[in-house]
Protein backbone atom coordinates (compact mmCIF):
# COMPACT_ATOMS: atom_id res chain seq x y z
CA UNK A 1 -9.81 143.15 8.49
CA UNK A 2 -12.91 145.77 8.07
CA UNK A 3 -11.17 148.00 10.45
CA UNK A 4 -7.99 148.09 8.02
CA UNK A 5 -10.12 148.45 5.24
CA UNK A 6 -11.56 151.26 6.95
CA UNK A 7 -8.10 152.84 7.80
CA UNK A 8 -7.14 152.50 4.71
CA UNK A 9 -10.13 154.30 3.20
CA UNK A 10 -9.55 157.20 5.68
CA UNK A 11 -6.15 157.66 4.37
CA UNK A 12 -6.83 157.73 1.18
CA UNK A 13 -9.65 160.39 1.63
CA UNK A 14 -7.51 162.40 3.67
CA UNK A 15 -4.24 161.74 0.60
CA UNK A 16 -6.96 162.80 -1.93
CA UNK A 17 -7.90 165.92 0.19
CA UNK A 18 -4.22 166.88 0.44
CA UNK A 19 -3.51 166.44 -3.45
CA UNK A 20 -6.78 168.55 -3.75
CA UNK A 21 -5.47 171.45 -2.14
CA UNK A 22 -2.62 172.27 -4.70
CA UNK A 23 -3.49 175.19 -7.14
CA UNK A 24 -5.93 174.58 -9.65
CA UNK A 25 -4.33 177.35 -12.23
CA UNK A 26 -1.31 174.91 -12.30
CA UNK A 27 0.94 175.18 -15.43
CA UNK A 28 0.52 171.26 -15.86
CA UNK A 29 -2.28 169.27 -17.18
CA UNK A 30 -3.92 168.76 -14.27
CA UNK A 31 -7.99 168.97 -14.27
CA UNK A 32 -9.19 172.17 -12.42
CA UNK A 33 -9.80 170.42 -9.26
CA UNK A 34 -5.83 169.98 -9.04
CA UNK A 35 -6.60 166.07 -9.21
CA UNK A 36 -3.87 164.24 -11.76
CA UNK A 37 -6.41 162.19 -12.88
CA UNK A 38 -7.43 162.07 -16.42
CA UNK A 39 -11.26 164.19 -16.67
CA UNK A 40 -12.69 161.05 -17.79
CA UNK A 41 -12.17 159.70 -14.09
CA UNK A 42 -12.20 162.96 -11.97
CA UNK A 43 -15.01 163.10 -9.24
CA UNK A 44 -14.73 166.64 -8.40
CA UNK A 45 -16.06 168.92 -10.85
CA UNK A 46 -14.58 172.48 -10.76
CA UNK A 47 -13.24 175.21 -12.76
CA UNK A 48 -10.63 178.14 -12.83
CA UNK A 49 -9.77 181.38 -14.15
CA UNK A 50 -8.09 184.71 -14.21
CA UNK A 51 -10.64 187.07 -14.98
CA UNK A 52 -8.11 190.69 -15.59
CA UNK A 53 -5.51 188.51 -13.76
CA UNK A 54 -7.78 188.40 -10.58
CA UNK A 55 -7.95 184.09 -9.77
CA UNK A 56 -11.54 183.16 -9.75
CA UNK A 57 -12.10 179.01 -9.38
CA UNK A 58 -15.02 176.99 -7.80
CA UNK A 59 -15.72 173.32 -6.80
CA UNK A 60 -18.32 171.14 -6.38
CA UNK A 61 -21.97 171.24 -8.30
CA UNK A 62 -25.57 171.17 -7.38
CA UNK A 63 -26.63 169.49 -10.23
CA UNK A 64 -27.10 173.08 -11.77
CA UNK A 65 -23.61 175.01 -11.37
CA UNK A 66 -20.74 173.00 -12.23
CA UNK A 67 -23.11 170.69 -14.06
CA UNK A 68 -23.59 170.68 -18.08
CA UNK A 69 -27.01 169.69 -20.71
CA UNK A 70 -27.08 168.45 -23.48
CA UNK A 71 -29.47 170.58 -25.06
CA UNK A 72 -32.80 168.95 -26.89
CA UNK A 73 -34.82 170.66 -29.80
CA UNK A 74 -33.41 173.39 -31.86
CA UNK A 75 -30.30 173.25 -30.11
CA UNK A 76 -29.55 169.35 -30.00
CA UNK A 77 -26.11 168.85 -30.29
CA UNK A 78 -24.91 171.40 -28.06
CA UNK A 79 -23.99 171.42 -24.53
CA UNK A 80 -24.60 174.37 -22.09
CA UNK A 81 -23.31 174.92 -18.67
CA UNK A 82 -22.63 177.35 -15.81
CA UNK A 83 -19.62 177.81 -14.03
CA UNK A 84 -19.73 179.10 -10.29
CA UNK A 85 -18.71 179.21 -6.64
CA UNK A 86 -21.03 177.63 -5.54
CA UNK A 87 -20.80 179.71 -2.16
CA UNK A 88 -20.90 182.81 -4.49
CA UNK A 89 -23.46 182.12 -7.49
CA UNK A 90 -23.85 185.30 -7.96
CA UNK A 91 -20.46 185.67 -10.31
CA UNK A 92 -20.70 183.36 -13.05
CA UNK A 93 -20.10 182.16 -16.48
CA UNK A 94 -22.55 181.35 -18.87
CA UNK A 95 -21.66 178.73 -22.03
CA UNK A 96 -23.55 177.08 -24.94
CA UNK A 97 -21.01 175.07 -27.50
CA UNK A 98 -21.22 171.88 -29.87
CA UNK A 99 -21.29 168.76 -27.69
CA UNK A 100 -18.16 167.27 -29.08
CA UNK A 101 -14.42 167.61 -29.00
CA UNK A 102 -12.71 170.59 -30.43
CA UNK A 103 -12.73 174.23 -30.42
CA UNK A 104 -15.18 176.93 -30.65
CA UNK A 105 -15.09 180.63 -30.94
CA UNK A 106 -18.08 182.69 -29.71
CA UNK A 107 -18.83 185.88 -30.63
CA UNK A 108 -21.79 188.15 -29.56
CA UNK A 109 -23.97 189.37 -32.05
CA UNK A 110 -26.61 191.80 -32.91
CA UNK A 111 -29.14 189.25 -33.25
CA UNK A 112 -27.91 186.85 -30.45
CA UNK A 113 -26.40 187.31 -27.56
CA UNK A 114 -25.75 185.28 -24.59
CA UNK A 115 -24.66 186.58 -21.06
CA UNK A 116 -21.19 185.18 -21.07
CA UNK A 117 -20.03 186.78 -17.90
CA UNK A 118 -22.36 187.98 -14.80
CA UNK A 119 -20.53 189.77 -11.93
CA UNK A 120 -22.04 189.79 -8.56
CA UNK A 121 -23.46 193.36 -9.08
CA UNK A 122 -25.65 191.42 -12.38
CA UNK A 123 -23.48 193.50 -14.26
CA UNK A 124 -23.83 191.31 -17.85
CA UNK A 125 -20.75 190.73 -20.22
CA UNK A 126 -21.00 189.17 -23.29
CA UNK A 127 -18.48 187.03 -25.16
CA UNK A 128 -16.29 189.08 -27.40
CA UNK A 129 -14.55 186.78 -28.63
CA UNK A 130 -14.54 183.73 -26.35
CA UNK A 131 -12.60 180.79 -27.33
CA UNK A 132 -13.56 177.38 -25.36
CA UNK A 133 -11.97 173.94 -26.24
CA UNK A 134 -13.53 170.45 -25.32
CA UNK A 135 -10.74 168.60 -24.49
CA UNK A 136 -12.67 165.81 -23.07
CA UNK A 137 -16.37 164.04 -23.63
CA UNK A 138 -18.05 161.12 -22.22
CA UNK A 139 -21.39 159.89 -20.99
CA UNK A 140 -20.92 161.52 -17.49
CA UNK A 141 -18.32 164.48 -17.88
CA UNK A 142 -16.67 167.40 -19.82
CA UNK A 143 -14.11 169.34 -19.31
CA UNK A 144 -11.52 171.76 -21.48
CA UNK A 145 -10.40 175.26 -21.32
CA UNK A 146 -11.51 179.01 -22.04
CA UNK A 147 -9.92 182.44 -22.42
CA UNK A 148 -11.20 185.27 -24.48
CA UNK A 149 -12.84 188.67 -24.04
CA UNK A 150 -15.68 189.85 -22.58
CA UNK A 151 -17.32 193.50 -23.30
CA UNK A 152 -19.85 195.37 -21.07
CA UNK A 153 -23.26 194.66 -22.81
CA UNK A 154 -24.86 198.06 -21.89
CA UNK A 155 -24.30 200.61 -19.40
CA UNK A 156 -23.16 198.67 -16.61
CA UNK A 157 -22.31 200.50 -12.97
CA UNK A 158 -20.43 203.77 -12.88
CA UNK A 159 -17.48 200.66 -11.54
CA UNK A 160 -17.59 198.56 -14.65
CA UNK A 161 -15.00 198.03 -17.23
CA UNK A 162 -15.45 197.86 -20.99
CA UNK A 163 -13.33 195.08 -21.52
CA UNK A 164 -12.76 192.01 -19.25
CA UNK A 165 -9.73 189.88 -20.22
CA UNK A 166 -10.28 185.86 -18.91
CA UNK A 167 -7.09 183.28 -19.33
CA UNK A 168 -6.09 180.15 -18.51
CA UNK A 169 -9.78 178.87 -17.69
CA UNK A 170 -10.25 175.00 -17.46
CA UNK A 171 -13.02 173.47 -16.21
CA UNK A 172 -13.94 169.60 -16.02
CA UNK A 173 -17.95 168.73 -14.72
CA UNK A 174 -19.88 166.15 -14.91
CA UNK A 175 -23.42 166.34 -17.03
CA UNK A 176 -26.55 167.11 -14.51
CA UNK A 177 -28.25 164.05 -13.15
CA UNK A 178 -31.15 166.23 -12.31
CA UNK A 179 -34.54 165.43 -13.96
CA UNK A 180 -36.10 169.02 -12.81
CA UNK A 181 -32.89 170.61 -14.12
CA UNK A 182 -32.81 168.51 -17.15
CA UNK A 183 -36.32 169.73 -17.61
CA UNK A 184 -35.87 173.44 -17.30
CA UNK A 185 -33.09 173.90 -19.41
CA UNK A 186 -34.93 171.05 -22.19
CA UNK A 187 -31.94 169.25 -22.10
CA UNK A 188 -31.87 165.24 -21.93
């Protein structure tokens, strides 16, 4: 009986594995891990984009990337998060948005301004606009989509572009468990 259960288990893992492997920039509602599940029940947290058309997508979290806050103090109510490869942090994507369902537009400012965009040279974009949707909220998880523009906040590289398109982004993680983390960003 245990060695069933155990066979069992295996193929499930390696079934799981196999669905896992499918595209996350599917057309369908899938969460960005390529999982069917609903985000409320995913395990694997993940994201995807096209960033000027160029696929960009990352799985898995250290309790940092991949991982969102909710935010304490002045900003209590919203969530922030970072989206990554995690075996490429450099390149990432940097949001703060109301902790609830629903849509938000973000739009850099002259009197704040949040990285929205790092490339692996720490060449910083900012959002301009940015639109990102929470399509899904719980205790443990969030996930939605994100697609905008980003612009070069200052000079750049003598490589960078102005303007950086990003569509079709989803992204579904689940909220840090991490006490140090949790403490840095003064988030509960």
């Amino acid at each position: 009986m245990k060695k069933n259960i155990i066979i069992i288990a295996t193929l499930f893992f390696i079934t799981q594995v196999s669905c896992n492997s499918s595209s996350p920039g599917d057309s369908n509602n899938t969460a960005p891990s390529g999982q069917t599940s609903s985000p409320a029940t995913s395990t694997v947290a993940g994201f995807y984009c096209k960033l000027d058309g160029k696929e960009i997508s990352g799985k898995g979290t250290d309790q940092n990337i991949n991982a969102a806050f909710r935010l304490t103090g002045d900003d209590k109510g919203k969530i922030s998060f970072r989206l990554s490869n995690l075996d490429n942090i450099g390149e990432k994507f940097v949001f703060e948005v109301p902790g609830k369902i629903g849509t938000t537009t973000i739009t850099a400012t002259s009197t704040s301004s949040v990285a929205g965009y790092i490339t692996n040279d720490a060449v910083n974009y900012v959002d301009d606009p940015l639109t990102v949707t929470i399509t899904s909220i719980n205790d443990t998880r969030v996930a939605g989509t994100f697609s905008g523009t980003y612009t070069l906040s200052g000079s750049g590289n003598g490589n960078s572009t102005q303007k950086i398109q990003v569509t079709d982004g989803k992204f579904d993680i689940p909220f840090s468990t991490s006490a140090d983390w949790k403490k840095l960003y003064h988030a509960e």
